[in-house]
Protein backbone atom coordinates (compact mmCIF):
# COMPACT_ATOMS: atom_id res chain seq x y z
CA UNK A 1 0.00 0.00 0.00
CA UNK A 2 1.65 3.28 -1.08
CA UNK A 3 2.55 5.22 2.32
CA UNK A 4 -0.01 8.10 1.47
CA UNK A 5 -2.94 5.54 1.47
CA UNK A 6 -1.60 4.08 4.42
CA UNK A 7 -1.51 7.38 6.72
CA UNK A 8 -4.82 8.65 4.98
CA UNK A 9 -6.40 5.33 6.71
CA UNK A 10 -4.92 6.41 10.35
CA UNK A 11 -6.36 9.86 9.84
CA UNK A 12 -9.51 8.64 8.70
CA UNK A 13 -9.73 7.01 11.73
CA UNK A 14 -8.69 9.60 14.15
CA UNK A 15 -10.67 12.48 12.54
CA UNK A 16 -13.99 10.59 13.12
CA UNK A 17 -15.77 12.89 15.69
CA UNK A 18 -17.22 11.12 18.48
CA UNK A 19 -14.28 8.54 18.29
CA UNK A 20 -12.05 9.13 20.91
CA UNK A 21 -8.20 7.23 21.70
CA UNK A 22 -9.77 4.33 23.85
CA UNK A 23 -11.90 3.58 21.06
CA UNK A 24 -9.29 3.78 18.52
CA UNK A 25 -6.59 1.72 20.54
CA UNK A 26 -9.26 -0.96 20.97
CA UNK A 27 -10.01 -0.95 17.50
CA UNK A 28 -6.52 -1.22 16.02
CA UNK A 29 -5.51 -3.88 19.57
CA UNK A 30 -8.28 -6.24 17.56
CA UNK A 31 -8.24 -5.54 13.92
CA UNK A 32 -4.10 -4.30 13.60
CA UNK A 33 -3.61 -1.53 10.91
CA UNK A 34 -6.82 1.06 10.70
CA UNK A 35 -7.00 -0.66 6.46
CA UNK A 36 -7.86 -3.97 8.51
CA UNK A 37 -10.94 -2.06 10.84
CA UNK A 38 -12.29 -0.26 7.59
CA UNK A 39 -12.45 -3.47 6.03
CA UNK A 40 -14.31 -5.39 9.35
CA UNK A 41 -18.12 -5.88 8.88
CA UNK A 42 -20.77 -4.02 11.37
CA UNK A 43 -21.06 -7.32 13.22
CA UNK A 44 -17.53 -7.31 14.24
CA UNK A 45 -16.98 -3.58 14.68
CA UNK A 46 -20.21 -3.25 17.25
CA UNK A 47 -18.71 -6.47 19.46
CA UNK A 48 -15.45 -4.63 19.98
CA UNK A 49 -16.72 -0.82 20.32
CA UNK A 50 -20.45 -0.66 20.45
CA UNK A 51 -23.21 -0.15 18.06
CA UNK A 52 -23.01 3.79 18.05
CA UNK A 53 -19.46 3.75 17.73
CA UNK A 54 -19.52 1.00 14.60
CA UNK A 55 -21.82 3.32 12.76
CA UNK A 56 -19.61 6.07 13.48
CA UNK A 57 -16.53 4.49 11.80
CA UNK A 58 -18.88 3.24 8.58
CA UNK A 59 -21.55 6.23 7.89
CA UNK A 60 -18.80 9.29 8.78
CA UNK A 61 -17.42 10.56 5.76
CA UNK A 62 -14.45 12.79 6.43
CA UNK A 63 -11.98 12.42 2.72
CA UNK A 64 -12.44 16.37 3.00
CA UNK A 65 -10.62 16.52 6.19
CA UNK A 66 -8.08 13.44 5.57
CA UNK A 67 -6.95 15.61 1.92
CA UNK A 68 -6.03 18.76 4.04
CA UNK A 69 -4.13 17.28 6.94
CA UNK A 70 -2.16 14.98 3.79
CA UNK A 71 -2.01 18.70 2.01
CA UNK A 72 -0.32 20.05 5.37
CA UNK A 73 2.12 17.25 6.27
CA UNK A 74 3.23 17.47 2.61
CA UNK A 75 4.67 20.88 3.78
CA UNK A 76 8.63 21.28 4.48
CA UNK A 77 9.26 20.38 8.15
CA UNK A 78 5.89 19.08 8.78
CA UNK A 79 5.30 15.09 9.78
CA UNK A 80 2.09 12.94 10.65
CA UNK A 81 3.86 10.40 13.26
CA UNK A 82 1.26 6.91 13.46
CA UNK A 83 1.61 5.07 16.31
CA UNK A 84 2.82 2.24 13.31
CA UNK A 85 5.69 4.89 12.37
CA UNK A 86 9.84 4.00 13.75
CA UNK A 87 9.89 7.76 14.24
CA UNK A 88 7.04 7.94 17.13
CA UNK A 89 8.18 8.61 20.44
CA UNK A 90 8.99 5.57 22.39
CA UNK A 91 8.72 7.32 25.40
CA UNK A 92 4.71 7.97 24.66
CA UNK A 93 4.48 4.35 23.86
CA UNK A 94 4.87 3.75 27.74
CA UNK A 95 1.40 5.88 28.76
CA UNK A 96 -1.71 4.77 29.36
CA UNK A 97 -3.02 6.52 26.75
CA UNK A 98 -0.61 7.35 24.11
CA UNK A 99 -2.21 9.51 20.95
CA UNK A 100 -2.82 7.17 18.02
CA UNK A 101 -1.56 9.89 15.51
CA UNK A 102 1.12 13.24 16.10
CA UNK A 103 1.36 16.39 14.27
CA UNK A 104 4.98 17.76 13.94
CA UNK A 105 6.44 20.94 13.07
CA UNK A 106 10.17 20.91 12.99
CA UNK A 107 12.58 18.54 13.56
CA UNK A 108 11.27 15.06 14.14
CA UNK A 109 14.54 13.25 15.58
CA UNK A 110 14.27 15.38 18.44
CA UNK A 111 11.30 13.08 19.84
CA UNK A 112 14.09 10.31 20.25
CA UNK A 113 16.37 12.26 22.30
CA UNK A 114 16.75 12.18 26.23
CA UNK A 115 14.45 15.51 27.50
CA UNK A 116 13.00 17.19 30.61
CA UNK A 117 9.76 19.06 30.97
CA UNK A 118 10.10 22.32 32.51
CA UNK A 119 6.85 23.58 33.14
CA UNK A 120 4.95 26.72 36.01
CA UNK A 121 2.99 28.70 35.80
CA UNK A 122 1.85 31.63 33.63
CA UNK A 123 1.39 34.16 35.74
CA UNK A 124 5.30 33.97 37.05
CA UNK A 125 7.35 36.11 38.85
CA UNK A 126 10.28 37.89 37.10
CA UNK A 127 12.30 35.22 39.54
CA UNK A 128 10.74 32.36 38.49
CA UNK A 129 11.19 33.44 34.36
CA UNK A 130 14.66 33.88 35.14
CA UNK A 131 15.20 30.46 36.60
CA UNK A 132 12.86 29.00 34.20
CA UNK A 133 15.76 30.41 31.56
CA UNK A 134 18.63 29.17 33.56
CA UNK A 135 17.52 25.89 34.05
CA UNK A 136 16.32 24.97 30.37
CA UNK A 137 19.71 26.58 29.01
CA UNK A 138 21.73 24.69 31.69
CA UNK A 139 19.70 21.07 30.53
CA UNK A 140 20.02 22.45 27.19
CA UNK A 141 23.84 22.83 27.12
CA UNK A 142 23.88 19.28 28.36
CA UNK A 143 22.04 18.35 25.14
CA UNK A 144 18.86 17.80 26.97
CA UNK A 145 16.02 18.74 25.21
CA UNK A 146 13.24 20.92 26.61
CA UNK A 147 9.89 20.52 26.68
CA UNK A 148 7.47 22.85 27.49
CA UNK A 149 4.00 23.87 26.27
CA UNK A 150 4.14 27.12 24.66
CA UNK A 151 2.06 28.93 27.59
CA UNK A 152 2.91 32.95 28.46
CA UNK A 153 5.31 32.57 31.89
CA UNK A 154 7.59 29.78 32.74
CA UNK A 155 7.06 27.67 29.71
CA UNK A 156 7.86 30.73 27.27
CA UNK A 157 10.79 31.40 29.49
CA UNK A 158 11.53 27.89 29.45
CA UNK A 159 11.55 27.69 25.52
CA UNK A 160 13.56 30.81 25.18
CA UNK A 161 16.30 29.68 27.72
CA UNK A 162 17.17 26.39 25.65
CA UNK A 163 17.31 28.35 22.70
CA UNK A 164 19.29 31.34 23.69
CA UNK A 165 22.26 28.77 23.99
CA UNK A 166 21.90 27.34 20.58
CA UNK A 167 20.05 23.92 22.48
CA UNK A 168 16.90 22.15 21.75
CA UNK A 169 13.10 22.51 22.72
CA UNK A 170 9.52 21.06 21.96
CA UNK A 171 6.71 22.55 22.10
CA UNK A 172 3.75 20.63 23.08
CA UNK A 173 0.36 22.86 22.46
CA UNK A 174 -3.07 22.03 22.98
CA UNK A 175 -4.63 23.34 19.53
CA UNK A 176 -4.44 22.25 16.08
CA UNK A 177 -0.69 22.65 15.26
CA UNK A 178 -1.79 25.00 12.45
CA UNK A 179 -2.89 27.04 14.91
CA UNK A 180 -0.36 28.83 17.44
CA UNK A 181 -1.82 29.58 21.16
CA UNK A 182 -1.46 32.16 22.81
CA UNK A 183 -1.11 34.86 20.18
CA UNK A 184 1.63 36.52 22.12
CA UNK A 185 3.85 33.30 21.49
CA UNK A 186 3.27 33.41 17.94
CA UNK A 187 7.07 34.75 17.32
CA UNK A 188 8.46 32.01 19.41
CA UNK A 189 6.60 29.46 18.52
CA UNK A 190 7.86 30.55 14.81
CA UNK A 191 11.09 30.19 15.93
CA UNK A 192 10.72 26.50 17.86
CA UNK A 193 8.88 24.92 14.06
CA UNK A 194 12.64 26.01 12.61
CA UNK A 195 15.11 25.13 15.55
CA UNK A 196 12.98 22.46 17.45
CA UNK A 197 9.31 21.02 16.87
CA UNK A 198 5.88 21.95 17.92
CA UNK A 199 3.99 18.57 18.55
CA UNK A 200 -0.10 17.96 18.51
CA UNK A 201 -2.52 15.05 18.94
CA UNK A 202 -5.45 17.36 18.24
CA UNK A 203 -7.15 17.89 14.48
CA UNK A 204 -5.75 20.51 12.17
CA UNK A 205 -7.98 23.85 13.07
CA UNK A 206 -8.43 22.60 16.92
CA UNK A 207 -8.88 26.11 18.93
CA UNK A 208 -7.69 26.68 22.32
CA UNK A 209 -10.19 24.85 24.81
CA UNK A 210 -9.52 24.11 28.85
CA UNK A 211 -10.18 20.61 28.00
CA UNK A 212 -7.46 20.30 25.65
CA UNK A 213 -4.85 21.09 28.35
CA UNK A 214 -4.40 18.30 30.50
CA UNK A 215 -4.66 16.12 27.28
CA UNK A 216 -1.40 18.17 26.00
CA UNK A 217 -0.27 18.27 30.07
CA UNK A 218 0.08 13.97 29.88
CA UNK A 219 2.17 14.30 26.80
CA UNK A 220 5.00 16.57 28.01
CA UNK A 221 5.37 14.42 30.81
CA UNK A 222 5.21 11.56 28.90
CA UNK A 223 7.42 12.72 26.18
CA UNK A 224 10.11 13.32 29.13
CA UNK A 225 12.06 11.47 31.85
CA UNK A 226 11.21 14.09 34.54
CA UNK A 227 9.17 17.44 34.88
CA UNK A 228 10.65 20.06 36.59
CA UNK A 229 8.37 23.17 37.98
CA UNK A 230 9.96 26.12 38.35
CA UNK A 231 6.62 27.96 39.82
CA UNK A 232 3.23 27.00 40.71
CA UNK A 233 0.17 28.20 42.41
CA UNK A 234 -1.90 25.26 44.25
CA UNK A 235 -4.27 25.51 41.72
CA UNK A 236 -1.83 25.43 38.81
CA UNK A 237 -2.08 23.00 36.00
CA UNK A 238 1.41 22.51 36.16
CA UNK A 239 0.11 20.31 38.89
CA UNK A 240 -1.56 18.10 36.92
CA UNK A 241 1.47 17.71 34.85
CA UNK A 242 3.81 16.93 37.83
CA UNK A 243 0.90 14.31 38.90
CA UNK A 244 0.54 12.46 35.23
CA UNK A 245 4.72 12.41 35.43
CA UNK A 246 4.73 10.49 38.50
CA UNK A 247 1.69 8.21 37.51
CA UNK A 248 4.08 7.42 34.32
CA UNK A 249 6.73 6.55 36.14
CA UNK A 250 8.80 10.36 35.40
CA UNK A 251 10.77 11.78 38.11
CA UNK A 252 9.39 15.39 39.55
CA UNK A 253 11.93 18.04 40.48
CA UNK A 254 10.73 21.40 42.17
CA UNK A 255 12.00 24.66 42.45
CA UNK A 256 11.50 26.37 46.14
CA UNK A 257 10.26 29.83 46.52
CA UNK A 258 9.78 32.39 49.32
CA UNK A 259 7.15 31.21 51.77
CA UNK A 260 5.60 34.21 51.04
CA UNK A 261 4.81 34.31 47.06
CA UNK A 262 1.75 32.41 45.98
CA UNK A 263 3.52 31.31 43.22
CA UNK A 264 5.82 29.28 45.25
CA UNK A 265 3.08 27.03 47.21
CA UNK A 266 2.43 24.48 44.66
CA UNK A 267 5.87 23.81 44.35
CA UNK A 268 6.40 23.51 48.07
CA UNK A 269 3.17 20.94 48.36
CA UNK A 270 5.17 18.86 45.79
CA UNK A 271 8.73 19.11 48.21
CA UNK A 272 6.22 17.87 50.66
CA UNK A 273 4.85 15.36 48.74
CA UNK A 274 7.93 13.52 47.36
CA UNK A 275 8.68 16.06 44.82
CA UNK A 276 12.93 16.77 44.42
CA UNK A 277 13.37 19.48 45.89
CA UNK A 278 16.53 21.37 43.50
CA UNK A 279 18.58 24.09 43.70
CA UNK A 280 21.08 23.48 40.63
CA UNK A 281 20.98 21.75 37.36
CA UNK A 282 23.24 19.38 38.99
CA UNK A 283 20.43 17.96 41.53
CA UNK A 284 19.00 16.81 38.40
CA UNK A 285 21.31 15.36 36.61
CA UNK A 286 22.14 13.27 39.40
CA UNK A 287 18.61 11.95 39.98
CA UNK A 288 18.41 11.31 36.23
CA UNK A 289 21.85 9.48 36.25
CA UNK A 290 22.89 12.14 33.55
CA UNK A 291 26.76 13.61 33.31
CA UNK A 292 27.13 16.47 35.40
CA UNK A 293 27.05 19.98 33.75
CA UNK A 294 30.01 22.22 33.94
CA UNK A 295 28.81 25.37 35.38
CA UNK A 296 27.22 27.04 32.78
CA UNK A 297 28.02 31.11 32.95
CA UNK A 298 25.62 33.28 35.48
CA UNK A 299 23.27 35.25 33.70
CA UNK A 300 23.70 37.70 36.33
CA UNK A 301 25.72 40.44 35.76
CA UNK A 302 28.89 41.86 37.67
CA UNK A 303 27.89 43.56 40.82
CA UNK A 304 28.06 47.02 40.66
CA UNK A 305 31.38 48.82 42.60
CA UNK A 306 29.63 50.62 44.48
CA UNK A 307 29.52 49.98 48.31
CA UNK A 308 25.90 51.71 49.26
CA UNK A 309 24.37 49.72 46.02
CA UNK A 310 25.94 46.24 47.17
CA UNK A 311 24.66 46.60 50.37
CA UNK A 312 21.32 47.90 49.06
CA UNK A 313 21.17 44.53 47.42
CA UNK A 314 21.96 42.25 50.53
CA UNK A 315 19.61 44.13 52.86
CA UNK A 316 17.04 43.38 49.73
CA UNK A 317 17.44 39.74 50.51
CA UNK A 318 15.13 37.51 47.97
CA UNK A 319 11.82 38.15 48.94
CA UNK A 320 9.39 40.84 47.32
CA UNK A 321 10.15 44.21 49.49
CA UNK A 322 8.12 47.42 49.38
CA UNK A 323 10.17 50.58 49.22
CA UNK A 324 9.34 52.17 52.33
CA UNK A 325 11.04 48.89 54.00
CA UNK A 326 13.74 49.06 52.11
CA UNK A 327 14.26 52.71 53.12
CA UNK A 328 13.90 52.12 56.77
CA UNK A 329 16.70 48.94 56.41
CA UNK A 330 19.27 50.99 54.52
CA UNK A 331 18.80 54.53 56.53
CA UNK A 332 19.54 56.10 53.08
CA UNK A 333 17.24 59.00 51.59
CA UNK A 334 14.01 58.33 49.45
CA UNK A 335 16.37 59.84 46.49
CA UNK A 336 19.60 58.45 46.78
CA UNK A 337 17.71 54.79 47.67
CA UNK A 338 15.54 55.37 44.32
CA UNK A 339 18.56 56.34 42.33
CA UNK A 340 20.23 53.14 43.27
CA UNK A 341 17.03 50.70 42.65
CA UNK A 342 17.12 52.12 39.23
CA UNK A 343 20.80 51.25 38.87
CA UNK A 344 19.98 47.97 40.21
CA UNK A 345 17.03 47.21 37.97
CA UNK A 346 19.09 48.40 34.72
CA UNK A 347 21.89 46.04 35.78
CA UNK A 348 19.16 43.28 35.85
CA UNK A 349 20.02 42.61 39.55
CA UNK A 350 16.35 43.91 40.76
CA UNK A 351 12.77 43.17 39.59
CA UNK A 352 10.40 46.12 39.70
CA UNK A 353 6.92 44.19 41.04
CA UNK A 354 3.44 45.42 41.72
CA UNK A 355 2.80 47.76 44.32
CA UNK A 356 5.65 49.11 44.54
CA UNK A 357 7.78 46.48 45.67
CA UNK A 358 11.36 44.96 44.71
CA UNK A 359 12.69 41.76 44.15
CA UNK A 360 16.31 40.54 44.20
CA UNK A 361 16.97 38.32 41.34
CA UNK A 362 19.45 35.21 40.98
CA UNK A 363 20.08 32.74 38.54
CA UNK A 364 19.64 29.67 40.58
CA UNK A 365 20.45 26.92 37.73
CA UNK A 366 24.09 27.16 38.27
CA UNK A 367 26.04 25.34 41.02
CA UNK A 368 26.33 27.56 43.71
């Protein structure tokens, strides 16, 4: 069977609406190649998946649908991965649930090589970016790959981080991968189709829906040996993607944060629940039984000479300070203590937050 005809029967089979991946694994765990369950009568259809679900796969006719996703993967860079193809991700083959057909943008081979999730949450603290880019370049510079999942905050950061040192990352998004979510992304996620991949189990044309999520959540743990979260609210779904990695067998790494950012108490619940807790890239390359890095260069710049701005920055410590504390700690002026915040903040040392507070940054992906 030519190799078109061959893929046209797996998407034929996955773009049936109303026949989900238990159904389909069923399907092709009793009949083998999706050819041999088009060719099955009714009768034997209906005694492996139900009535409804037989005359699903007979009376749904979607050639319409199967010519544009064959019209996309035709595309340079583009790939429709069967669970029947040698390049499909092992590591998905050991889920549950793994997706019966992938959508790739990018470079394929990069599915076969050792990665780690990095993963927090969108809403992150200027702290938790800048880890989030120390980390991924550190794992990155190990030639790690990266995979995130294209959201605004850590994963963004995370992207950017294992790019910025000329390393790898995938991108796994819950939409259509024809269709790049969020819209602020759309420049990096531009950039990860020509220097990594973007991967998708959902339809060409899939918008963004919360359902999709912890679909796409399952496969960048699955698609790693560990997930690391850099920052996570309790509610986060980063959660849910630390949960699926240790229900797959993944390690889970965790990033601590002051007691007193919300951001930092979902990644403290998961220190407390078994969760490694890390401080270096080295804490997981050890866990993963990985070489050890050589300390990758601090992102953070030279401290500046001067003595009132150094010790402006200690008494600052690493926990979001309002102003008006910070004056009464240093016993400088309102002016001279503003003048040196700016420096500060220009020399990337301090984070400008709501409300008129300050926070200390630190690259904390480097061995200390």
């Amino acid at each position: 069977m030519p190799a078109d005809a061959a893929v046209a029967d797996w998407l034929r089979l996955t773009l049936i609406p109303g026949v989900g991946g238990a159904s389909q694994r069923k399907l092709l765990a009793a009949f083998g190649l999706p050819a041999h369950v088009f060719a099955a009568g009714r009768p034997a259809l209906a005694a492996v998946v139900g009535d409804k679900t037989a005359d699903l796969l007979l009376g749904t006719d979607n050639r319409d649908a199967v010519a544009a996703a064959l019209d996309w993967a035709a595309a340079p860079g583009r790939r429709l991965l069967t669970l029947a193809d040698d390049d499909y991700p092992r590591p998905l083959l050991d889920i549950p649930d793994p997706p019966t057909l992938l959508y790739v943008r990018g470079r394929v081979e990069l599915l076969a090589r050792p990665a780690l999730a990095v993963v927090g949450s969108r809403n992150a603290t200027p702290q938790g970016e800048a880890n989030a880019r120390a980390f991924a370049g550190a794992l990155a510079a190990q030639g790690i790959v990266v995979v995130s999942g294209l959201a605004l905050g850590i994963d963004a950061a995370a992207h950017r981080g294992a790019l910025a040192g000329g390393g790898a990352t995938i991108a796994v998004v819950g939409t259509g991968a024809d269709r790049l979510y969020p819209a602020r992304n759309r420049a990096l996620a531009e950039e990860i189709a020509d220097k990594g991949a973007i991967v998708s189990e959902f339809p060409l044309g899939t918008p963004a829906a919360a359902a999709n999520f912890p679909r796409r959540n399952r496969l960048i743990a699955g698609l790693a040996r560990g997930v690391l979260v850099v920052e996570a609210a309790v509610e986060s779904g980063s959660l849910i993607t630390a949960r699926l990695a240790g229900e797959q067998g993944r390690e889970v790494f965790a990033v601590p944060g002051s007691i007193h950012s919300p951001q930092a108490r979902g990644c403290h619940r998961l220190i407390r629940q078994g969760a490694k807790l890390v401080e270096t890239v080295d804490d997981i390359l050890e866990e993963l039984a990985l070489p050890a890095a050589a300390a990758p260069a601090s992102a953070e710049p030279v401290a500046p000479a001067d003595r009132e701005a150094q010790a402006v920055l200690d008494l600052a410590g690493f926990d979001p300070v309002g102003f008006d504390e910070l004056l009464g700690r240093s016993g400088l002026t309102a002016d001279a203590l503003s003048v040196i915040l700016l420096r500060l903040e220009l020399d990337g040392r301090v984070a400008s937050l709501p409300g008129g507070r300050y926070q200390r940054q630190a690259e904390c992906a480097q061995r200390q």
